[in-house]
PDB file of N, CA and C in Angstrom:
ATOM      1  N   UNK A   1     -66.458 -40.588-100.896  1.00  0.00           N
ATOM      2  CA  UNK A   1     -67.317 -41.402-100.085  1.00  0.00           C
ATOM      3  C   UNK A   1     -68.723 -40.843-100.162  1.00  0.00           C
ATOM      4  N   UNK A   2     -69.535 -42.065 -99.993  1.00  0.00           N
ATOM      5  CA  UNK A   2     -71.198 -41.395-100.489  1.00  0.00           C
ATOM      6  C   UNK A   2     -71.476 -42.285 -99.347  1.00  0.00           C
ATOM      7  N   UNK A   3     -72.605 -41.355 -98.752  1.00  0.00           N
ATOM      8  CA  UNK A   3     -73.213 -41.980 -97.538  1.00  0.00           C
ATOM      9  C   UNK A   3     -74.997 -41.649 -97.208  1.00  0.00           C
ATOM     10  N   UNK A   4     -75.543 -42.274 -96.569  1.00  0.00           N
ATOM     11  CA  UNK A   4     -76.656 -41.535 -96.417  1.00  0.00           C
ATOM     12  C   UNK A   4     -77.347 -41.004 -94.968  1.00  0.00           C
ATOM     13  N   UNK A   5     -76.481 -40.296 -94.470  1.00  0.00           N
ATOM     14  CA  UNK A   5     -76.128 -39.335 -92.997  1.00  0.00           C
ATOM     15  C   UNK A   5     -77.090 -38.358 -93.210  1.00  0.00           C
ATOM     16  N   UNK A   6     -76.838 -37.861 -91.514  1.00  0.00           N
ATOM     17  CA  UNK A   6     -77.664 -36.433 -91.343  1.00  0.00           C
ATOM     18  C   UNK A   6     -76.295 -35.760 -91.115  1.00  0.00           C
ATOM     19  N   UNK A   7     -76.556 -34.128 -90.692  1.00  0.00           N
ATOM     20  CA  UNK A   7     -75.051 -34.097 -90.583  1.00  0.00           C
ATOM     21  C   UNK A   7     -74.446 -34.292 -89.415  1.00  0.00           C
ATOM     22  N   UNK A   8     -75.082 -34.562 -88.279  1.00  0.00           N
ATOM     23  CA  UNK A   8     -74.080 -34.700 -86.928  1.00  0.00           C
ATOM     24  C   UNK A   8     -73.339 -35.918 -87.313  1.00  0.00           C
ATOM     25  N   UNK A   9     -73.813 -37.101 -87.353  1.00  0.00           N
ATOM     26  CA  UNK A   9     -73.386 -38.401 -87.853  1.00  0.00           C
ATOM     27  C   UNK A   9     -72.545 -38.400 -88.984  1.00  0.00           C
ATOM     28  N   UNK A  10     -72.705 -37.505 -89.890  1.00  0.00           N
ATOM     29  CA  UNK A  10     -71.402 -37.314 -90.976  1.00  0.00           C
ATOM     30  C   UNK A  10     -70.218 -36.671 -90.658  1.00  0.00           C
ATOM     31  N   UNK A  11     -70.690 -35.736 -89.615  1.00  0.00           N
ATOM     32  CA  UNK A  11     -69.442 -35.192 -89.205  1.00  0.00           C
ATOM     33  C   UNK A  11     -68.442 -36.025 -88.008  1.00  0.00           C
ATOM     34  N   UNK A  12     -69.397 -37.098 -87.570  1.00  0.00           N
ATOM     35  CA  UNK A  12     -68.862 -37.730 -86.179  1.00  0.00           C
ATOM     36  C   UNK A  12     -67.717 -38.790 -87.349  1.00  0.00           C
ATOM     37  N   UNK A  13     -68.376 -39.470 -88.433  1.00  0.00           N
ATOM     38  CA  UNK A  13     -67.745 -40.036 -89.346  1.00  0.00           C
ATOM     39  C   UNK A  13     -66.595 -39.126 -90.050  1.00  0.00           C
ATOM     40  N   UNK A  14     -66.382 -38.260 -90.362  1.00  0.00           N
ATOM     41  CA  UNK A  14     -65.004 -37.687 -90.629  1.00  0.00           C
ATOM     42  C   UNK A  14     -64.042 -37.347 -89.768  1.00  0.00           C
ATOM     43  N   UNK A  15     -64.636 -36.510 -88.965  1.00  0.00           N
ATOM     44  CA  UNK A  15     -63.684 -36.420 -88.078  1.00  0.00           C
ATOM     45  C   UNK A  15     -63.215 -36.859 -86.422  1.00  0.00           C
ATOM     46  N   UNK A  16     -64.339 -37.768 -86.373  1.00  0.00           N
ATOM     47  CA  UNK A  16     -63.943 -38.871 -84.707  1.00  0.00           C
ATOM     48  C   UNK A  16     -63.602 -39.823 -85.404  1.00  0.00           C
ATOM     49  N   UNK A  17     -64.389 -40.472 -86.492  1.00  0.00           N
ATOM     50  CA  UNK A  17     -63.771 -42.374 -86.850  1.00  0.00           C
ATOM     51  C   UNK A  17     -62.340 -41.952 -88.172  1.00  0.00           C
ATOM     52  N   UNK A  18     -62.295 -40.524 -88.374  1.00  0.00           N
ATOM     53  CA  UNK A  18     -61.225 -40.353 -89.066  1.00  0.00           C
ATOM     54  C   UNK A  18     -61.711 -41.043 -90.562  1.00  0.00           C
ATOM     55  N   UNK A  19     -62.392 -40.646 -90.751  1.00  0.00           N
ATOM     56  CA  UNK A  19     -62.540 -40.685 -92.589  1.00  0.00           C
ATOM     57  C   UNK A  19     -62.171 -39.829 -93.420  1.00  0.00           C
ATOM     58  N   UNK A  20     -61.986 -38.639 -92.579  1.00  0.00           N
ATOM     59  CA  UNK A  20     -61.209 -37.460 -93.740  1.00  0.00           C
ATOM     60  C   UNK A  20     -59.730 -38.148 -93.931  1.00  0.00           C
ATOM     61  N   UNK A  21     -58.902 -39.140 -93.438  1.00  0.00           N
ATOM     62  CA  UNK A  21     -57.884 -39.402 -93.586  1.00  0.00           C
ATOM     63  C   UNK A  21     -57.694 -40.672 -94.614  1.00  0.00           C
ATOM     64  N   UNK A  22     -59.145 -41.008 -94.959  1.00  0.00           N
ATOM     65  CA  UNK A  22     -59.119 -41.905 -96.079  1.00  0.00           C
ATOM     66  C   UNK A  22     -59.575 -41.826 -97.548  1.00  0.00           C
ATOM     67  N   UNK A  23     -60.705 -40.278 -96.984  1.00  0.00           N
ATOM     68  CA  UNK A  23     -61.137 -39.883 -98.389  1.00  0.00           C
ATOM     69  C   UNK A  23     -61.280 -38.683 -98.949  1.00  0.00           C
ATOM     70  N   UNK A  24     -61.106 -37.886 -99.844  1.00  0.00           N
ATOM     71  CA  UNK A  24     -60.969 -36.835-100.598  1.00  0.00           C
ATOM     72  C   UNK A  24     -61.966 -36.053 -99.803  1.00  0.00           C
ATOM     73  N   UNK A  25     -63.421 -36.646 -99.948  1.00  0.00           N
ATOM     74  CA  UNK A  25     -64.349 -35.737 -99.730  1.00  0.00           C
ATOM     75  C   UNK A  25     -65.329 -36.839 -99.723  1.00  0.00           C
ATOM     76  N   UNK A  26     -66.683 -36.396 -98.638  1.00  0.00           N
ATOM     77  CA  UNK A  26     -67.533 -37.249 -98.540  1.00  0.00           C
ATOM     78  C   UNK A  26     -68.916 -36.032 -98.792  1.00  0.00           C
ATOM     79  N   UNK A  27     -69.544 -37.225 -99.484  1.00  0.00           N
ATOM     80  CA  UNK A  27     -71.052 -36.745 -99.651  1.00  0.00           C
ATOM     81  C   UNK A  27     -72.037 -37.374 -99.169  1.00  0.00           C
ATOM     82  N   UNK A  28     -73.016 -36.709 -98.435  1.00  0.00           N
ATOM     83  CA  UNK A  28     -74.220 -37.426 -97.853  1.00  0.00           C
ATOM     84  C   UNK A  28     -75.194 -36.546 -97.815  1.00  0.00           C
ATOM     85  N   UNK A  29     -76.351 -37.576 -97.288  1.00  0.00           N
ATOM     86  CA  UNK A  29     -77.645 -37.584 -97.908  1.00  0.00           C
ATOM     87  C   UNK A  29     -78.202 -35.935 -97.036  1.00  0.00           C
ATOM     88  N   UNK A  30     -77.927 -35.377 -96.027  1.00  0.00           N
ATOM     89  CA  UNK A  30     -78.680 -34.321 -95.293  1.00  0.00           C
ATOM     90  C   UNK A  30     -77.590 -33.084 -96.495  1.00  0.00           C
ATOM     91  N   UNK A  31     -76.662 -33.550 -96.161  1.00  0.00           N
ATOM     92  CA  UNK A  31     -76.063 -31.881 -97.450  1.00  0.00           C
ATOM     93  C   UNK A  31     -77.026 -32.089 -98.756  1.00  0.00           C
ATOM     94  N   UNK A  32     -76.772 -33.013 -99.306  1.00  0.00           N
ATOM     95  CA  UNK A  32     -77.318 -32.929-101.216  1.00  0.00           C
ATOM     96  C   UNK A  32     -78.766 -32.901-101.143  1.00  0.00           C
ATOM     97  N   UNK A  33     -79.158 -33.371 -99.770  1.00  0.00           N
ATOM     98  CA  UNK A  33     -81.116 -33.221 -99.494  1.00  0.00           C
ATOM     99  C   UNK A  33     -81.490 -34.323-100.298  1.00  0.00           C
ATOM    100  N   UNK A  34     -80.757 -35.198-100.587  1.00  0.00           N
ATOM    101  CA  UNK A  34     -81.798 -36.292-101.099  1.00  0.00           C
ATOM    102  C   UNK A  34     -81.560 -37.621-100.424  1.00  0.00           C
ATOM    103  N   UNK A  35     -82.556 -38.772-100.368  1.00  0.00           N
ATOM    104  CA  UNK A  35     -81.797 -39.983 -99.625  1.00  0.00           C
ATOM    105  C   UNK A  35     -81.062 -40.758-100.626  1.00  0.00           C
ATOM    106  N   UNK A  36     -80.037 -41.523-100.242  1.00  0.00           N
ATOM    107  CA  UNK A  36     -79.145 -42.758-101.183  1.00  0.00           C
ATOM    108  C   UNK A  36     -80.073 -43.555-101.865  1.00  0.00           C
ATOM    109  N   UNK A  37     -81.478 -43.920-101.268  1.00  0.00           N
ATOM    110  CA  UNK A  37     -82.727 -44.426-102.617  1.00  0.00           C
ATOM    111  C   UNK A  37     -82.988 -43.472-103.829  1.00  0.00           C
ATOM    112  N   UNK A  38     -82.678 -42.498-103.388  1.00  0.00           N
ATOM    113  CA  UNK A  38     -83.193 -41.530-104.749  1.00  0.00           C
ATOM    114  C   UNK A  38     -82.079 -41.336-106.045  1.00  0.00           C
ATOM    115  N   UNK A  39     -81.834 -41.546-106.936  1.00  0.00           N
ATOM    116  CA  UNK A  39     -81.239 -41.385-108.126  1.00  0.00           C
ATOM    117  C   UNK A  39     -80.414 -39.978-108.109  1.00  0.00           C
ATOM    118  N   UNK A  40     -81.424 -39.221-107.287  1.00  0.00           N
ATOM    119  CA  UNK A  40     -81.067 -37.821-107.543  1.00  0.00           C
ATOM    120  C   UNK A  40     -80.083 -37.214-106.610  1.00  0.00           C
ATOM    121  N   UNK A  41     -79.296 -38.619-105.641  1.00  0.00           N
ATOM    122  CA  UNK A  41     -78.637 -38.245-104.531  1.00  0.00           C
ATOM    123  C   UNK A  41     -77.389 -38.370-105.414  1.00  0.00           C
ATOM    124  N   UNK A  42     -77.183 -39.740-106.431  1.00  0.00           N
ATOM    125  CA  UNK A  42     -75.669 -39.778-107.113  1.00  0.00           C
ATOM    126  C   UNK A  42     -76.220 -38.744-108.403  1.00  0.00           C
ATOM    127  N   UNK A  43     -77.005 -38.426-108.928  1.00  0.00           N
ATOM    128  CA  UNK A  43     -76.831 -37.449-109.830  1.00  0.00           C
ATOM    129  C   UNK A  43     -76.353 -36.122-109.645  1.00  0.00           C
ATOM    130  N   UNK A  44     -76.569 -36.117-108.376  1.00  0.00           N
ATOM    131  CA  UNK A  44     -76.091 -34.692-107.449  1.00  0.00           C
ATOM    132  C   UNK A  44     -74.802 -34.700-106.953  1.00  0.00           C
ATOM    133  N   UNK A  45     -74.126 -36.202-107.194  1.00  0.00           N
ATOM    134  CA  UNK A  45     -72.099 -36.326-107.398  1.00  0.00           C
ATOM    135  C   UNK A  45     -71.901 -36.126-108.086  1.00  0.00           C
ATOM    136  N   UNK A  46     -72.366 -36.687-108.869  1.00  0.00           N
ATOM    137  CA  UNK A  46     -71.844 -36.800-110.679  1.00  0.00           C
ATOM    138  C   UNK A  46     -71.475 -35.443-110.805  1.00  0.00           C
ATOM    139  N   UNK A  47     -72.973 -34.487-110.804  1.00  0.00           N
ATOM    140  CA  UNK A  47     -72.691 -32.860-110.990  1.00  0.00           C
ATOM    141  C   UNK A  47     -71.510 -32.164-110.240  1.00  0.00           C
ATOM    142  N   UNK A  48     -71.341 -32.523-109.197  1.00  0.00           N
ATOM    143  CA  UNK A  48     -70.580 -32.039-108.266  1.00  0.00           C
ATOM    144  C   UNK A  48     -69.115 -31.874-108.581  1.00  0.00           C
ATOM    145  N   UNK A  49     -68.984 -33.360-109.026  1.00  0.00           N
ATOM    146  CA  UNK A  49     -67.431 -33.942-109.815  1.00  0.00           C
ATOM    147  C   UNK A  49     -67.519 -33.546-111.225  1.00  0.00           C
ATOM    148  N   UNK A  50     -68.066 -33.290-111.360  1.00  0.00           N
ATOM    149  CA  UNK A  50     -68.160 -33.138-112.941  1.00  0.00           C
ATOM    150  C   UNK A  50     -67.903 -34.850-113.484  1.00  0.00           C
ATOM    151  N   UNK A  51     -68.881 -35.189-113.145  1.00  0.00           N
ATOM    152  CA  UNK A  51     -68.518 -37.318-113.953  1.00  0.00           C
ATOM    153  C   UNK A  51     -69.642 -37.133-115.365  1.00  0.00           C
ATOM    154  N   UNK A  52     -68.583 -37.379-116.210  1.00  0.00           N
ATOM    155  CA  UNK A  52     -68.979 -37.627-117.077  1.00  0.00           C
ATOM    156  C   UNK A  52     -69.802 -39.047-117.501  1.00  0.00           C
ATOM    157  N   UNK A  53     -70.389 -39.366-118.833  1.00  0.00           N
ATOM    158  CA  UNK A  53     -70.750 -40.431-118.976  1.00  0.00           C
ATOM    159  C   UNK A  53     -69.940 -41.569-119.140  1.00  0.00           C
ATOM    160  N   UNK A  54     -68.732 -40.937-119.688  1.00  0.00           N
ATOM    161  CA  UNK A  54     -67.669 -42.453-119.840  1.00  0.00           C
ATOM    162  C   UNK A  54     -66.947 -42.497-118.425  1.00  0.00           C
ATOM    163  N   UNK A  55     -67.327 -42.140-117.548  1.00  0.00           N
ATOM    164  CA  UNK A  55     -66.566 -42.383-116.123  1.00  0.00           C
ATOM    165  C   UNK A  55     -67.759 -42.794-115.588  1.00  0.00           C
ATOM    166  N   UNK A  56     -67.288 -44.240-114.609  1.00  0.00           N
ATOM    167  CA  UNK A  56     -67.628 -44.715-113.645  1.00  0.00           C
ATOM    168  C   UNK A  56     -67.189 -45.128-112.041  1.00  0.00           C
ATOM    169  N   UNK A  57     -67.523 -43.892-111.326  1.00  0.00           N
ATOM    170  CA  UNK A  57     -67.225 -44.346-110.038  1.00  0.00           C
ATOM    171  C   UNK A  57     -67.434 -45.576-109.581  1.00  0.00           C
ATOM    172  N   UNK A  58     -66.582 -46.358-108.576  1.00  0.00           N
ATOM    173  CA  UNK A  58     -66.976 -47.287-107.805  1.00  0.00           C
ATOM    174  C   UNK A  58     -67.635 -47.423-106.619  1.00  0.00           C
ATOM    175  N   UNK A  59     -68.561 -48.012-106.298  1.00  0.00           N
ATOM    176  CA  UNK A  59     -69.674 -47.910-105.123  1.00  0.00           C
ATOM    177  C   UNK A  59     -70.040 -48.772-104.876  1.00  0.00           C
ATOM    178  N   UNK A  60     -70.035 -49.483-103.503  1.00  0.00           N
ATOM    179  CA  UNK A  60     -70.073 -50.517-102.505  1.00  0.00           C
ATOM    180  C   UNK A  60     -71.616 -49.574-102.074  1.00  0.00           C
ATOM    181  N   UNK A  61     -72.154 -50.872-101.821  1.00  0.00           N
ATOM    182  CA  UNK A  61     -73.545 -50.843-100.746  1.00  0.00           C
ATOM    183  C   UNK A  61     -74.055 -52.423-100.352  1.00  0.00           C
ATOM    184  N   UNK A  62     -74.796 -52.320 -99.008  1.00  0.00           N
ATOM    185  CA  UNK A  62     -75.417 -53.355 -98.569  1.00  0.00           C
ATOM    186  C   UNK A  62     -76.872 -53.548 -99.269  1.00  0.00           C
ATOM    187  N   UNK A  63     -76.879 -52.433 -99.726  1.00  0.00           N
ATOM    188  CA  UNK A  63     -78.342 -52.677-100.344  1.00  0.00           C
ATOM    189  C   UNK A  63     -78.538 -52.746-101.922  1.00  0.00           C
ATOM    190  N   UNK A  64     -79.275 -53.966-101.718  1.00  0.00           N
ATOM    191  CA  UNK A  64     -79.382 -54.066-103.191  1.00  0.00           C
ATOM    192  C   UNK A  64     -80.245 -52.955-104.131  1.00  0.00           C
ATOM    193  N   UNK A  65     -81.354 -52.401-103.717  1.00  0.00           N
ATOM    194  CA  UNK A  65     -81.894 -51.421-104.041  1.00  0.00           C
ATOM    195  C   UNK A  65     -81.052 -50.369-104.043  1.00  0.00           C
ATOM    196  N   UNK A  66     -80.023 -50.173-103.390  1.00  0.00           N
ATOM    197  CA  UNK A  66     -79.563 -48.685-103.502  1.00  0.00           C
ATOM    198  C   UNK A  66     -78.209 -49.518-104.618  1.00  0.00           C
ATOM    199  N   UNK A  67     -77.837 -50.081-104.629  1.00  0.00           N
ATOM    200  CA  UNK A  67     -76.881 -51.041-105.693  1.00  0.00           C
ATOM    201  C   UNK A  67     -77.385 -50.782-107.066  1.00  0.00           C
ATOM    202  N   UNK A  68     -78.929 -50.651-107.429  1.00  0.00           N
ATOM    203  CA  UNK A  68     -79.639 -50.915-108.455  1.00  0.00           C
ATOM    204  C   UNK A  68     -79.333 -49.592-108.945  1.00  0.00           C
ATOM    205  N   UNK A  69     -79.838 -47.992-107.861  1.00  0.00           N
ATOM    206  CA  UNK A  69     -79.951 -46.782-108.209  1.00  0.00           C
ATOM    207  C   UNK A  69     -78.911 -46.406-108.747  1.00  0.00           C
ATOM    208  N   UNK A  70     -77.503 -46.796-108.246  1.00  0.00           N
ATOM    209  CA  UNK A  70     -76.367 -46.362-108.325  1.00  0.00           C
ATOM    210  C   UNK A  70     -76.056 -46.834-109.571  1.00  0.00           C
ATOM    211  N   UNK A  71     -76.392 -47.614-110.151  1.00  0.00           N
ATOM    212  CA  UNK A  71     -75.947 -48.818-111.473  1.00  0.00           C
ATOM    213  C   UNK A  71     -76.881 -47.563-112.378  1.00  0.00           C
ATOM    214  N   UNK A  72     -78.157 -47.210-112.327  1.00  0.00           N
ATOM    215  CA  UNK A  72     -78.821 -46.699-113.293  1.00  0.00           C
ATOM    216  C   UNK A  72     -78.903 -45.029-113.283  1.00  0.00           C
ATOM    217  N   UNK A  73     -77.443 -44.833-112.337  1.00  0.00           N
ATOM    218  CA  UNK A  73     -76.257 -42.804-112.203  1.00  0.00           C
ATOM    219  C   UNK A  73     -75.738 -43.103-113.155  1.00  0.00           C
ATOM    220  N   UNK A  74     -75.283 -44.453-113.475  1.00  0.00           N
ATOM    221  CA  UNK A  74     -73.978 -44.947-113.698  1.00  0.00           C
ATOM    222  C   UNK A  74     -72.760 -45.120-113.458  1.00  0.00           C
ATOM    223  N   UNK A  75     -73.225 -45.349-112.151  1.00  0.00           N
ATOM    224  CA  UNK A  75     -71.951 -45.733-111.555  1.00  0.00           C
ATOM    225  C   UNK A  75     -71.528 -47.123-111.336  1.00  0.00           C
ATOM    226  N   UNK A  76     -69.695 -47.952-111.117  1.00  0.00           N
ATOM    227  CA  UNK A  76     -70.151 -49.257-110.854  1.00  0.00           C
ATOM    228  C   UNK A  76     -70.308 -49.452-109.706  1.00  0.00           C
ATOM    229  N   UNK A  77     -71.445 -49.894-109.486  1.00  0.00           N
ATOM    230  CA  UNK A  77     -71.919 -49.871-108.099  1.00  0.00           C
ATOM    231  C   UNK A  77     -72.515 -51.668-107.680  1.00  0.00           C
ATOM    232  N   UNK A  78     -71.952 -52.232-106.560  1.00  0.00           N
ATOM    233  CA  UNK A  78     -71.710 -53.503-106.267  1.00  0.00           C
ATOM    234  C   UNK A  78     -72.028 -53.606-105.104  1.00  0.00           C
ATOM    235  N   UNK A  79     -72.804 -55.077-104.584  1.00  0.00           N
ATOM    236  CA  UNK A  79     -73.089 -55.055-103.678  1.00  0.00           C
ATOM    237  C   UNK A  79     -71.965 -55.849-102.540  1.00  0.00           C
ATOM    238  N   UNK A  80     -72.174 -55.515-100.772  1.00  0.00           N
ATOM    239  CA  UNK A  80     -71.309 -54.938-100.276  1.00  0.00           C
ATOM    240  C   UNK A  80     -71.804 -56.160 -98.791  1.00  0.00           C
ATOM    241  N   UNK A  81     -71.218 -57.261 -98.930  1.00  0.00           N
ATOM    242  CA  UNK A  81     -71.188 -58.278 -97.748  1.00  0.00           C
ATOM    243  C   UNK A  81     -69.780 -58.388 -96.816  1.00  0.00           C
ATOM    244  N   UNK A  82     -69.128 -58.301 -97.151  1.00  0.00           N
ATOM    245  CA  UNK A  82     -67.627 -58.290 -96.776  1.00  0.00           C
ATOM    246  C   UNK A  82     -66.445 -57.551 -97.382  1.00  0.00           C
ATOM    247  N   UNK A  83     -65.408 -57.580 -96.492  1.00  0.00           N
ATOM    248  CA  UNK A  83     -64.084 -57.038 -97.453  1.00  0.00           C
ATOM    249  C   UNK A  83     -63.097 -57.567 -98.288  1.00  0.00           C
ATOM    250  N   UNK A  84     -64.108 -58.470 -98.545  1.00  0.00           N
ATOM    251  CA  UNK A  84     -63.840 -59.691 -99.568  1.00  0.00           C
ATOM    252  C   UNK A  84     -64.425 -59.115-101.531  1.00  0.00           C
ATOM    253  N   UNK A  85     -65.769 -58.507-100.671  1.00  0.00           N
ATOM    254  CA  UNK A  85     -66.322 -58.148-102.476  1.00  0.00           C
ATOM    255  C   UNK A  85     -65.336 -56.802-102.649  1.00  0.00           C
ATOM    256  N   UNK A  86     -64.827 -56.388-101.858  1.00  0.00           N
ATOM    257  CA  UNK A  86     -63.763 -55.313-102.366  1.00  0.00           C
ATOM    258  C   UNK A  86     -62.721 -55.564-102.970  1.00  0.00           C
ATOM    259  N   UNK A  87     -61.798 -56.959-102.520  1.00  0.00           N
ATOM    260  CA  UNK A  87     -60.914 -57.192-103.075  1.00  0.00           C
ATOM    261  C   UNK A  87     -60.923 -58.105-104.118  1.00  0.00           C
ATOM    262  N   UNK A  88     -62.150 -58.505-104.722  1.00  0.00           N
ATOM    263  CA  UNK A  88     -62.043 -58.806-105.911  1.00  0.00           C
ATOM    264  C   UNK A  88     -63.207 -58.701-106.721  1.00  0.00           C
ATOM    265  N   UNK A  89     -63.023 -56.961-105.985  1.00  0.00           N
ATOM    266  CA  UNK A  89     -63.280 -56.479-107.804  1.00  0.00           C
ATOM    267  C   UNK A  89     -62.457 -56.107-108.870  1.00  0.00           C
ATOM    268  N   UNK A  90     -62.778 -56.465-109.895  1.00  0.00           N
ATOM    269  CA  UNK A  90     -61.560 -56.518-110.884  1.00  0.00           C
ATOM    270  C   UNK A  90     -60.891 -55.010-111.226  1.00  0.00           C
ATOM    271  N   UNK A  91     -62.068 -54.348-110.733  1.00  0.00           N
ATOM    272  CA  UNK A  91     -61.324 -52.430-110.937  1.00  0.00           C
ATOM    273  C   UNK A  91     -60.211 -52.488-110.029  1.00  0.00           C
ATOM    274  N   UNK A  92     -60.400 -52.824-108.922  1.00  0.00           N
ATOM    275  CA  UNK A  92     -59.486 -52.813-107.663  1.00  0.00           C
ATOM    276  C   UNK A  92     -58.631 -53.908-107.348  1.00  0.00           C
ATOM    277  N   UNK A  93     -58.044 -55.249-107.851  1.00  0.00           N
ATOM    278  CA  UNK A  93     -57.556 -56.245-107.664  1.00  0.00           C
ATOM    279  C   UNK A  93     -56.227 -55.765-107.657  1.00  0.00           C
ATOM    280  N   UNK A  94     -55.283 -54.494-108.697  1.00  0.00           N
ATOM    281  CA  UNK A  94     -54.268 -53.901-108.765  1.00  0.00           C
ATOM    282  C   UNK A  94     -54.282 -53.770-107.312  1.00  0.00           C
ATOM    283  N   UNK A  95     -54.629 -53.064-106.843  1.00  0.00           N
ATOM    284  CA  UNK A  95     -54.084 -52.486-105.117  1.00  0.00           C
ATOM    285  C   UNK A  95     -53.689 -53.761-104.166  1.00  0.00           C
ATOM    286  N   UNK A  96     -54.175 -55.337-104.544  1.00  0.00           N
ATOM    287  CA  UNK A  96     -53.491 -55.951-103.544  1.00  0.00           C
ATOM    288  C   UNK A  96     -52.832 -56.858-104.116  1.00  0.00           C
ATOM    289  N   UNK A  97     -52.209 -56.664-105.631  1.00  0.00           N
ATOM    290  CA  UNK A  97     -51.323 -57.142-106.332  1.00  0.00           C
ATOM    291  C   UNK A  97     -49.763 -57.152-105.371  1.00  0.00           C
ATOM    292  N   UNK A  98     -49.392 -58.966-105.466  1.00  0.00           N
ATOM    293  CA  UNK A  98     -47.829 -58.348-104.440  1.00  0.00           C
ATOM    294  C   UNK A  98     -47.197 -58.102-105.685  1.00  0.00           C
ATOM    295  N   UNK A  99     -45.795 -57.250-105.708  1.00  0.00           N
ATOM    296  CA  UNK A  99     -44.547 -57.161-106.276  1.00  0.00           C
ATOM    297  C   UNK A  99     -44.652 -56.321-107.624  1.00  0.00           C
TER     298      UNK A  99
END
């Protein structure tokens, strides 16, 4: 999870709304010191994960500008109106496959 928090608010998000129970590990903007506008906030995952160039994370945002940054980490990064553009994206359509 990529976010663009300070850390009280990142931490209220893991562990009061329970996001550590949905995601590996979250990154945000007051740890890596950069904001989610800056390029240098997902270049600073990438490094982190070790993401290579032929890997592309998936990344939801409301903003189209931060949609744009994330596209030019390289990540696939999509913009984010409902929980509707989640379920059909074609990376993710497997997970609500019945049977």
């Amino acid at each position: 999870m990529a976010t663009g928090q300070e850390h009280h608010r990142a931490q209220f998000l893991w562990n009061e709304l329970g996001f550590s129970k949905l995601f590996d590990r979250m990154f945000y903007s007051a740890e890596i010191r950069y904001p989610k506008k800056d390029i240098r906030f997902f270049e600073a995952i990438n490094s982190r994960l070790s993401i290579g160039s032929g890997e592309c994370p998936i990344f939801f945002d409301d903003q189209p500008e931060i949609v744009a940054v994330a596209r030019q980490a390289g990540w696939d990064a999509n913009p984010f109106v409902s929980a509707l553009d989640i379920r059909q994206l074609p990376r993710l359509r497997h997970l609500w496959a019945s049977g």
